[in-house]
PDB file of N, CA and C in Angstrom:
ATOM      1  N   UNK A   1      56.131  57.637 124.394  1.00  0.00           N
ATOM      2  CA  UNK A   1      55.866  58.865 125.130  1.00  0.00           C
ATOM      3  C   UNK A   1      56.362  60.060 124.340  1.00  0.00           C
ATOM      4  N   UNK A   2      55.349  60.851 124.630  1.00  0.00           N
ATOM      5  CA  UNK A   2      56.451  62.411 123.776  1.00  0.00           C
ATOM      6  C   UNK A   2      56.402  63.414 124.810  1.00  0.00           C
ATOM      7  N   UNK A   3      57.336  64.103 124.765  1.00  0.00           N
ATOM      8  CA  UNK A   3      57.617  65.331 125.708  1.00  0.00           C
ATOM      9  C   UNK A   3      58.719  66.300 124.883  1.00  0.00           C
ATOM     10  N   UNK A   4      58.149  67.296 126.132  1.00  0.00           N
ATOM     11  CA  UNK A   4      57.899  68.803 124.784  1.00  0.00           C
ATOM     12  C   UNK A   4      58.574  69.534 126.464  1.00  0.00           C
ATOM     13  N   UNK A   5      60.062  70.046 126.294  1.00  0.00           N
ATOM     14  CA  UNK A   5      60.720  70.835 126.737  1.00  0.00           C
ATOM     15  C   UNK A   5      61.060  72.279 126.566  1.00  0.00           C
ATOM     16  N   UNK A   6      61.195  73.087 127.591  1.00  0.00           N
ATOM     17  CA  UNK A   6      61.727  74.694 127.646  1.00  0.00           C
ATOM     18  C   UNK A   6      62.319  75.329 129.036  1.00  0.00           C
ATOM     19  N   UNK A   7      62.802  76.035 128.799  1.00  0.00           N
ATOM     20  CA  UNK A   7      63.667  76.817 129.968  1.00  0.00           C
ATOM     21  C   UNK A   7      63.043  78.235 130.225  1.00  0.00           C
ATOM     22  N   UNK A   8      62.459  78.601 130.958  1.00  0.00           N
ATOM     23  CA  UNK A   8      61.907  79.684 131.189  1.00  0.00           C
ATOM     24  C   UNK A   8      62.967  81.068 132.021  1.00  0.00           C
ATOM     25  N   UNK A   9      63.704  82.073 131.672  1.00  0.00           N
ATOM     26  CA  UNK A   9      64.003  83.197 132.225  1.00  0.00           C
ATOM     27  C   UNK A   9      63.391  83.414 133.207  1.00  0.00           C
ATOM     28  N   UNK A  10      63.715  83.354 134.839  1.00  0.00           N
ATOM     29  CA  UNK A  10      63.026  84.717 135.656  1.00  0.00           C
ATOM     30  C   UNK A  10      63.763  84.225 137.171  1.00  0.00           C
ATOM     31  N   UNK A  11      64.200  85.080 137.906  1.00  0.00           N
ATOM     32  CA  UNK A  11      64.632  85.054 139.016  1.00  0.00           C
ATOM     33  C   UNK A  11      63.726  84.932 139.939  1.00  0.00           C
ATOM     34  N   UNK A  12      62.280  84.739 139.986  1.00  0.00           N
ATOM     35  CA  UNK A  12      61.505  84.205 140.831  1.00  0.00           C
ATOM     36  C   UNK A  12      60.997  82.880 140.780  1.00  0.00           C
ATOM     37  N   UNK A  13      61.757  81.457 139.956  1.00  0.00           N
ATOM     38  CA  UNK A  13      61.167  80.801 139.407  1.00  0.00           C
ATOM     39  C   UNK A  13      60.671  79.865 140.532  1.00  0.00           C
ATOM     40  N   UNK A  14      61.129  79.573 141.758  1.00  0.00           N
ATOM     41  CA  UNK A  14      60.522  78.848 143.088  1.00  0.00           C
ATOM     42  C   UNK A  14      59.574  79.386 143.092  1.00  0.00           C
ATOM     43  N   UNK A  15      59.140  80.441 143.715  1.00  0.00           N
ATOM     44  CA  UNK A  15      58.264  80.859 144.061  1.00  0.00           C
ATOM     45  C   UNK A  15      56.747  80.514 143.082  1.00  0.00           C
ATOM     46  N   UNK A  16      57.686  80.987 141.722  1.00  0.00           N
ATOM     47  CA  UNK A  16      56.490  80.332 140.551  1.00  0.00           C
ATOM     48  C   UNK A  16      55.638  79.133 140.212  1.00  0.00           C
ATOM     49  N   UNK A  17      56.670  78.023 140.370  1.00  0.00           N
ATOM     50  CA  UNK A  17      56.165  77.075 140.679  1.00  0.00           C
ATOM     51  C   UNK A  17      55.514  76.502 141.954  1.00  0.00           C
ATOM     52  N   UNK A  18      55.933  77.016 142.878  1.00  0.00           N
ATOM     53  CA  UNK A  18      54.804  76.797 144.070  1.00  0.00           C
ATOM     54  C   UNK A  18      53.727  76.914 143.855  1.00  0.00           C
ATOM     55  N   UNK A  19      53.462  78.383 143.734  1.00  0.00           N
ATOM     56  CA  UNK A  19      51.700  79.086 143.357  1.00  0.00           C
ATOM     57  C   UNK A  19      51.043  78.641 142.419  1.00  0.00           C
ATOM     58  N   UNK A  20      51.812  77.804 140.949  1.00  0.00           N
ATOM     59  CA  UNK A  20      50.809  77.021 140.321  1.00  0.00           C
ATOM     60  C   UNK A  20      50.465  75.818 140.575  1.00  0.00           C
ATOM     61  N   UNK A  21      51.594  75.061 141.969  1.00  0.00           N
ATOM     62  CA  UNK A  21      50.987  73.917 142.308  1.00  0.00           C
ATOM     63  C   UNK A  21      50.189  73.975 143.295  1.00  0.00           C
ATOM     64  N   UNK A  22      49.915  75.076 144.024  1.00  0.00           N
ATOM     65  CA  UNK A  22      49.138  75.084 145.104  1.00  0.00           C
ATOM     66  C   UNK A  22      47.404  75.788 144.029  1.00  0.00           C
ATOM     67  N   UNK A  23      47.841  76.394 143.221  1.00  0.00           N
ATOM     68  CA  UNK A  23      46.674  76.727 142.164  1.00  0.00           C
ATOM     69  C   UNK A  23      46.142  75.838 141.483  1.00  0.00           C
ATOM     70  N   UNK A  24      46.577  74.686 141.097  1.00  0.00           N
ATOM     71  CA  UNK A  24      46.172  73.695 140.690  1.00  0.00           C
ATOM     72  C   UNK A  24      45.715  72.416 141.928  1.00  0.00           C
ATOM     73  N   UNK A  25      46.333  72.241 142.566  1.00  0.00           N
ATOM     74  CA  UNK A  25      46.217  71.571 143.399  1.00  0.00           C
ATOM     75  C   UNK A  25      44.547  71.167 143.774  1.00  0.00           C
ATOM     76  N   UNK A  26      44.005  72.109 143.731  1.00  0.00           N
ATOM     77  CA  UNK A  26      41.973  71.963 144.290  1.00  0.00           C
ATOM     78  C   UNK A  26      41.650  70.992 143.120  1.00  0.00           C
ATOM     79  N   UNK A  27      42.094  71.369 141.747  1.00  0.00           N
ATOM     80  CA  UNK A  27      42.126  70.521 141.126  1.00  0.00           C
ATOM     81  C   UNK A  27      42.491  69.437 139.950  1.00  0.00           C
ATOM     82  N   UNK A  28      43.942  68.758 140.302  1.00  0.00           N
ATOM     83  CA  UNK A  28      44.737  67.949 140.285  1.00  0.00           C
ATOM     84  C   UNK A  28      45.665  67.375 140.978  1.00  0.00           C
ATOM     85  N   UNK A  29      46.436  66.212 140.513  1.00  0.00           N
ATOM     86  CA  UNK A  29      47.443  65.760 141.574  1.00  0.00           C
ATOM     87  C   UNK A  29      48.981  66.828 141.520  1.00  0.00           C
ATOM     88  N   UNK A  30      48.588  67.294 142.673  1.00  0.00           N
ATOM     89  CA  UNK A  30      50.419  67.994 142.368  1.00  0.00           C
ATOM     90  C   UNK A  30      51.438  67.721 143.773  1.00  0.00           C
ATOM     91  N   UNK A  31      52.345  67.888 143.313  1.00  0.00           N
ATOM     92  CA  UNK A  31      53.641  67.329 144.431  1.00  0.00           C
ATOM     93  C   UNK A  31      54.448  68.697 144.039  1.00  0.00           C
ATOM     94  N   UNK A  32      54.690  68.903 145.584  1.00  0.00           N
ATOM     95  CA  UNK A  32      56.017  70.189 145.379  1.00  0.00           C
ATOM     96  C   UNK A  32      57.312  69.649 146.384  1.00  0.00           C
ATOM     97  N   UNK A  33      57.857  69.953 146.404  1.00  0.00           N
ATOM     98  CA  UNK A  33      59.635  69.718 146.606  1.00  0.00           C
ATOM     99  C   UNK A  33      60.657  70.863 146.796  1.00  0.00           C
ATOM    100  N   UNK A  34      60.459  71.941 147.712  1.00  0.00           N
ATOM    101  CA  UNK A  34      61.481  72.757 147.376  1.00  0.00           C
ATOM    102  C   UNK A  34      60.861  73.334 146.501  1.00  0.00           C
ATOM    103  N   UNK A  35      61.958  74.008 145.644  1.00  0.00           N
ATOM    104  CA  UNK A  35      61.269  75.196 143.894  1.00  0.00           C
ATOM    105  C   UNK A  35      61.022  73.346 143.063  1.00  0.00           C
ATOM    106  N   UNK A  36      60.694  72.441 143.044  1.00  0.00           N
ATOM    107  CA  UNK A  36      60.499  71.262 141.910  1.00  0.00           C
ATOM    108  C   UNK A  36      59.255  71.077 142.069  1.00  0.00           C
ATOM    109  N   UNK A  37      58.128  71.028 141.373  1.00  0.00           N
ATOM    110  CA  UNK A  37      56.901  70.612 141.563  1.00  0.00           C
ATOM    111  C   UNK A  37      56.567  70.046 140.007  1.00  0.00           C
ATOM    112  N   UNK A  38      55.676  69.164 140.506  1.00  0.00           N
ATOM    113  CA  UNK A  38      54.757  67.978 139.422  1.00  0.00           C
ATOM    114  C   UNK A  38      53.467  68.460 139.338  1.00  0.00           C
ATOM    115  N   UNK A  39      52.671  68.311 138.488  1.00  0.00           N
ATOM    116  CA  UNK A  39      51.289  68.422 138.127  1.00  0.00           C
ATOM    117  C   UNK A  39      51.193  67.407 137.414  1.00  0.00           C
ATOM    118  N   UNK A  40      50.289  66.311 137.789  1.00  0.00           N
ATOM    119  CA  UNK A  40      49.570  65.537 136.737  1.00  0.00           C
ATOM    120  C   UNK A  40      47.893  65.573 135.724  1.00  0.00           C
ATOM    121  N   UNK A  41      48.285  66.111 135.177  1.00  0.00           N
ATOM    122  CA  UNK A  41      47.347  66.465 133.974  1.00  0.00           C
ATOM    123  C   UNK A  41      46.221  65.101 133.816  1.00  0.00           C
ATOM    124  N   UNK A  42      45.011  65.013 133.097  1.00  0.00           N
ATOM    125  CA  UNK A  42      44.615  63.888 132.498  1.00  0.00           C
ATOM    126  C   UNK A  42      45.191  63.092 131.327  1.00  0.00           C
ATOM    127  N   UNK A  43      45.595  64.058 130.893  1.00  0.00           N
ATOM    128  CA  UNK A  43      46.825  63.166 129.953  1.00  0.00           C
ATOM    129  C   UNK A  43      48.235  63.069 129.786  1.00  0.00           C
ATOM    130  N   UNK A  44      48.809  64.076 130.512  1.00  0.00           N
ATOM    131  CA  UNK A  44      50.056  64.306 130.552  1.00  0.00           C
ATOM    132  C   UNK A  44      50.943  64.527 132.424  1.00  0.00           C
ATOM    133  N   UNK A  45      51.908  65.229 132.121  1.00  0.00           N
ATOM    134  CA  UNK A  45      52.515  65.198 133.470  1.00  0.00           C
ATOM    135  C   UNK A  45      53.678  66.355 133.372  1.00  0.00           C
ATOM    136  N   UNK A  46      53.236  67.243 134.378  1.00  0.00           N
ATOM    137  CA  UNK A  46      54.286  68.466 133.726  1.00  0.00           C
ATOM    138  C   UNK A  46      55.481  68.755 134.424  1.00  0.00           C
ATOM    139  N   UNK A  47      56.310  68.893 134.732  1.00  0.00           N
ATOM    140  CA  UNK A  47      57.801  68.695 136.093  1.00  0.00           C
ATOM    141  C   UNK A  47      58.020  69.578 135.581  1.00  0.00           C
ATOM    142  N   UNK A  48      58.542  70.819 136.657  1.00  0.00           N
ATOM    143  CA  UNK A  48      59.106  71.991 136.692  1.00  0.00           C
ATOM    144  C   UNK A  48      59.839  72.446 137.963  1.00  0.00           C
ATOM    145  N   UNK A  49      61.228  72.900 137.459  1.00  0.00           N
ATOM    146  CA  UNK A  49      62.335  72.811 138.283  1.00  0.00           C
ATOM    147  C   UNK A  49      62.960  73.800 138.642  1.00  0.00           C
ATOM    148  N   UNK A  50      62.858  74.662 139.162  1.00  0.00           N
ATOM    149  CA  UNK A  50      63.438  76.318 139.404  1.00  0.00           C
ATOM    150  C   UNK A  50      64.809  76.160 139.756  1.00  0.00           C
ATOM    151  N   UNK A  51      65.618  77.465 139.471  1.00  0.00           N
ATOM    152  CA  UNK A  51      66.878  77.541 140.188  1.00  0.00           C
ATOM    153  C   UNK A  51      67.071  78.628 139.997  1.00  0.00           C
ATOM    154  N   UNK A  52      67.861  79.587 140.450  1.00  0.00           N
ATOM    155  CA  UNK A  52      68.325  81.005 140.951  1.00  0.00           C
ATOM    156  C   UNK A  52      67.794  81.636 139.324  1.00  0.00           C
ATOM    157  N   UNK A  53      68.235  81.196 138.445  1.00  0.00           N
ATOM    158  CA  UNK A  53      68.109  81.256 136.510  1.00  0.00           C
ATOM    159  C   UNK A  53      66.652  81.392 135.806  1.00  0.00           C
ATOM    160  N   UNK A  54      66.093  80.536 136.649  1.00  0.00           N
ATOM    161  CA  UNK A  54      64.758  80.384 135.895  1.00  0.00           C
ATOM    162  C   UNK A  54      64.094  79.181 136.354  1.00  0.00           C
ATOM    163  N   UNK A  55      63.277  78.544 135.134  1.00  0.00           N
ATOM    164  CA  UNK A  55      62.224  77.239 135.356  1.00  0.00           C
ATOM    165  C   UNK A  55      62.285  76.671 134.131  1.00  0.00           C
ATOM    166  N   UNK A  56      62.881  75.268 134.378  1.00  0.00           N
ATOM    167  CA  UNK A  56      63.115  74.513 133.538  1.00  0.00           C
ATOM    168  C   UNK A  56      61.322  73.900 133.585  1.00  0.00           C
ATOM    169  N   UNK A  57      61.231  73.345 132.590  1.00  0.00           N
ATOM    170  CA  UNK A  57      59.659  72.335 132.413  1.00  0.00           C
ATOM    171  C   UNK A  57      59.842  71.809 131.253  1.00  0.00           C
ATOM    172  N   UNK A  58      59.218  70.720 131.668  1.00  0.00           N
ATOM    173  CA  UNK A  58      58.970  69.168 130.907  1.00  0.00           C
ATOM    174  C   UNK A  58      57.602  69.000 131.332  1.00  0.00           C
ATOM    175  N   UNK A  59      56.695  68.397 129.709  1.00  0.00           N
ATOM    176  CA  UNK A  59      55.892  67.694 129.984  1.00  0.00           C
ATOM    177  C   UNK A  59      55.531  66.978 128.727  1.00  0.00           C
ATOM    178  N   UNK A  60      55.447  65.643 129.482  1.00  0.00           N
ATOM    179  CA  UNK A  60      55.065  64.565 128.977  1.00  0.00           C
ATOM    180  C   UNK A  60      53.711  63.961 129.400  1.00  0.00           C
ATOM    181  N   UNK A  61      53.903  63.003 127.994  1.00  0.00           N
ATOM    182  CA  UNK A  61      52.580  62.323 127.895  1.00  0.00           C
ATOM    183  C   UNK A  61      52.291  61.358 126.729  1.00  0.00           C
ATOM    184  N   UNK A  62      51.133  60.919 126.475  1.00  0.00           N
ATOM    185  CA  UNK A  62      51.008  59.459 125.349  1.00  0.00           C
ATOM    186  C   UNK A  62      51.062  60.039 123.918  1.00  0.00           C
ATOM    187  N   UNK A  63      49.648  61.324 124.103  1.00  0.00           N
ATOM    188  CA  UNK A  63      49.514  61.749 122.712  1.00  0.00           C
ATOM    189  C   UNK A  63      50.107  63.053 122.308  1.00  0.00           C
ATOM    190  N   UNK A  64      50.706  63.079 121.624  1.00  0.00           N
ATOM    191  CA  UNK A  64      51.666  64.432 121.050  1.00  0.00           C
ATOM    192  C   UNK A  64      50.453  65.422 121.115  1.00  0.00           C
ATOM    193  N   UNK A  65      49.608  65.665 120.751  1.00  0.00           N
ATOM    194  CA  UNK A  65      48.617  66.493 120.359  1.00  0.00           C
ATOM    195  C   UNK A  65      47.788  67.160 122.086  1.00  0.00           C
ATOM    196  N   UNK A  66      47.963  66.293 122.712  1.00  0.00           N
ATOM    197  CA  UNK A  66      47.724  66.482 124.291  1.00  0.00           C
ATOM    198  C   UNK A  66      48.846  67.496 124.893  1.00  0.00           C
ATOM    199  N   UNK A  67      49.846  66.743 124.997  1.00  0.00           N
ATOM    200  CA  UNK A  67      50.928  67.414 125.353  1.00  0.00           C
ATOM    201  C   UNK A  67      51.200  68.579 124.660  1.00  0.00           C
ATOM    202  N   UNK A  68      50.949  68.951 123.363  1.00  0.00           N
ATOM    203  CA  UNK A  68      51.296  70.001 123.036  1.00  0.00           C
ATOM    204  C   UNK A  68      50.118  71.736 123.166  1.00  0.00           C
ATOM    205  N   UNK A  69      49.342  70.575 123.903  1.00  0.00           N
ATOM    206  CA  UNK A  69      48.129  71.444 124.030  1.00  0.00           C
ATOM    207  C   UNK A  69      48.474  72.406 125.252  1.00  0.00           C
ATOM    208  N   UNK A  70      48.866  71.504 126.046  1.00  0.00           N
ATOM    209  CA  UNK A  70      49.304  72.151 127.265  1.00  0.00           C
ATOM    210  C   UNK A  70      50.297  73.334 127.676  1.00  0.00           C
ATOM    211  N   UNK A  71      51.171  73.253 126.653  1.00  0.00           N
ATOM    212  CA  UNK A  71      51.728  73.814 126.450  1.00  0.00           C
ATOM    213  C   UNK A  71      51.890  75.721 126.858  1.00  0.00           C
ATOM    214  N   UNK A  72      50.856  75.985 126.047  1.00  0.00           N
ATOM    215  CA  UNK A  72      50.129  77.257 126.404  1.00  0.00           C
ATOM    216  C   UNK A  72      49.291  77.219 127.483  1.00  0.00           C
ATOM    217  N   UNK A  73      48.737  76.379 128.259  1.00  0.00           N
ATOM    218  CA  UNK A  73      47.990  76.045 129.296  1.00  0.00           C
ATOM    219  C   UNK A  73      49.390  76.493 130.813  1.00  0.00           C
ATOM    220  N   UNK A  74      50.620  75.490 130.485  1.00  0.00           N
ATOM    221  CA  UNK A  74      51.143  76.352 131.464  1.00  0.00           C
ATOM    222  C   UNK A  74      51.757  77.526 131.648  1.00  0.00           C
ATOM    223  N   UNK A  75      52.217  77.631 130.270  1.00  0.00           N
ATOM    224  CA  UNK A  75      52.962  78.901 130.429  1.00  0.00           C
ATOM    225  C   UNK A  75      51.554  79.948 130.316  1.00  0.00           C
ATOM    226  N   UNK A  76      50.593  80.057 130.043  1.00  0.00           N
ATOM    227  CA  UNK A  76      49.315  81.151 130.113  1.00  0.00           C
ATOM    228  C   UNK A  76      49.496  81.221 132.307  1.00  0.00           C
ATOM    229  N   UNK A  77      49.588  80.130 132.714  1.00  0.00           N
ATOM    230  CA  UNK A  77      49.057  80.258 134.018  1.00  0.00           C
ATOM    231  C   UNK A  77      50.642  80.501 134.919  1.00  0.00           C
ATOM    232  N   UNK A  78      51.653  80.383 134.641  1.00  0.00           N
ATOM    233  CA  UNK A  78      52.911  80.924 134.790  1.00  0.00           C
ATOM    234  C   UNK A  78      53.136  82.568 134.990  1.00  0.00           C
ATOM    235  N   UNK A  79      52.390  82.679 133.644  1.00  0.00           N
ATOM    236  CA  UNK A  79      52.507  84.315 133.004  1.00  0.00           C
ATOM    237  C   UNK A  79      51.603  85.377 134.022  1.00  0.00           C
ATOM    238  N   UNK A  80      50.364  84.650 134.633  1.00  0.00           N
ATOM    239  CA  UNK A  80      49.548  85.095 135.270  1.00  0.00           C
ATOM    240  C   UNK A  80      50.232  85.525 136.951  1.00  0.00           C
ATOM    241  N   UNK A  81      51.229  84.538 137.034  1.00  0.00           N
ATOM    242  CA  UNK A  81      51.817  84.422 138.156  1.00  0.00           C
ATOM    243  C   UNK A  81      52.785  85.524 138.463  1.00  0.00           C
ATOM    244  N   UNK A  82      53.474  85.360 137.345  1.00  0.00           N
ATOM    245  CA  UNK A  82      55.051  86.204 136.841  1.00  0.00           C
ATOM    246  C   UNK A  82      54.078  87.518 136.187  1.00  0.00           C
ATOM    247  N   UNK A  83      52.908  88.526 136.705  1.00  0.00           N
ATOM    248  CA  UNK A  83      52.915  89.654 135.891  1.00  0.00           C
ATOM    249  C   UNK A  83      53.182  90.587 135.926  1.00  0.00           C
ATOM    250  N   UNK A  84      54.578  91.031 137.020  1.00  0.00           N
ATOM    251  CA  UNK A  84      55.449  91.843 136.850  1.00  0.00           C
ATOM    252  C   UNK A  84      56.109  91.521 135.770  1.00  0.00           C
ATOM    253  N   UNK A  85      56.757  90.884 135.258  1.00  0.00           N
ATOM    254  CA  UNK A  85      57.541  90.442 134.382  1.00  0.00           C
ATOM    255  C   UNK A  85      57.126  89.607 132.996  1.00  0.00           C
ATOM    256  N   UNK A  86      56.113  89.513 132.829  1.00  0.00           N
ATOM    257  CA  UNK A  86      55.402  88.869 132.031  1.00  0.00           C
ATOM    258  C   UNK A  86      54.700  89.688 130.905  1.00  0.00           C
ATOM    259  N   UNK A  87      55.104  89.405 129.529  1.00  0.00           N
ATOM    260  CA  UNK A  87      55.164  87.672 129.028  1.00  0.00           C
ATOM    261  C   UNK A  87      56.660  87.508 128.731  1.00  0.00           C
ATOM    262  N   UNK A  88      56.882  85.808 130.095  1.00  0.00           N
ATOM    263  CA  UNK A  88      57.686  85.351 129.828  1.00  0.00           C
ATOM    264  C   UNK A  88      58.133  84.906 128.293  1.00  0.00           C
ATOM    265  N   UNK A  89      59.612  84.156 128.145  1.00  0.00           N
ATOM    266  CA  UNK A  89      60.037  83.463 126.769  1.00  0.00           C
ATOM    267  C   UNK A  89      60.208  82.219 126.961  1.00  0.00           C
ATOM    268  N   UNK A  90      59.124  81.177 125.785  1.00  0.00           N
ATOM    269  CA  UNK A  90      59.290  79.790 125.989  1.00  0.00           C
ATOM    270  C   UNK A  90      59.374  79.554 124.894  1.00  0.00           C
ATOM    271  N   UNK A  91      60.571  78.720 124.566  1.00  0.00           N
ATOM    272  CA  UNK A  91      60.976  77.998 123.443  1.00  0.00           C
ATOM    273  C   UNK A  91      60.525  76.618 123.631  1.00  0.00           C
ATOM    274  N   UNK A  92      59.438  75.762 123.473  1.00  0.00           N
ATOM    275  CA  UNK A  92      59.421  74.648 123.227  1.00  0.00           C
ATOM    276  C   UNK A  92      59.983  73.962 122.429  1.00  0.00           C
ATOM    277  N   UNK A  93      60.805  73.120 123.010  1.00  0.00           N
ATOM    278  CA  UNK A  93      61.536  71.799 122.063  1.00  0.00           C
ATOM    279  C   UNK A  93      60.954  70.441 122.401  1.00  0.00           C
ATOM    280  N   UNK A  94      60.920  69.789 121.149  1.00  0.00           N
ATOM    281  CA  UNK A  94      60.329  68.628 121.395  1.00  0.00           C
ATOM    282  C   UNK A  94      61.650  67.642 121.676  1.00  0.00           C
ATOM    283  N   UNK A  95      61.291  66.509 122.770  1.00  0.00           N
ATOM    284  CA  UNK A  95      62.448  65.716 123.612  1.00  0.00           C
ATOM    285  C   UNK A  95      62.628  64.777 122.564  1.00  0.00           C
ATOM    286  N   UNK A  96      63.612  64.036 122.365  1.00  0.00           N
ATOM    287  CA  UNK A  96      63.833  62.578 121.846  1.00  0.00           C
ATOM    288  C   UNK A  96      63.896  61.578 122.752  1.00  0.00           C
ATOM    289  N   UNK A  97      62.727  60.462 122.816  1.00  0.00           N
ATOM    290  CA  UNK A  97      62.799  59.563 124.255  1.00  0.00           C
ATOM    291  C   UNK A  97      64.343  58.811 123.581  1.00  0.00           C
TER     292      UNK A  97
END
């Protein structure tokens, strides 16, 4: 598996992740929790975790090249969310399983 981590800045980060799982939701599998919500991608799987700080996100998946695609896929639809404040800062790091 490879997964490709970052911490996102913003004091609205619940809220953020709600609206892209309910935005995605028409079409994909998503689960929300409080500020924690899942999206499952066709190839990957993205978990994002808010707290007073920001939005942590992880996403994983089989092919590095997938996962890293996405990349800009969420944070583009994040940014859309957050555009008072936007463009957020994402440092992608790649995870060591």
């Amino acid at each position: 598996m490879n997964s490709i981590a970052t911490r996102v800045a913003t004091e609205s980060g619940g809220k953020y992740v709600r609206q892209l799982c309910k935005h995605w939701s028409h079409k994909l599998h998503t689960e929300v929790d409080g500020d924690t919500g899942t999206v499952t991608f066709p190839s990957a799987v993205a978990v994002m975790a808010a707290d007073e700080g920001g939005i942590a996100i992880t996403i994983t998946g089989e092919k590095r090249e997938d996962v890293e695609g996405l990349t800009d896929v969420v944070a583009r639809h994040i940014d859309r969310f957050a555009f008072r404040e936007a463009p957020l800062a994402y440092d992608w790091q790649w995870q060591e399983a």
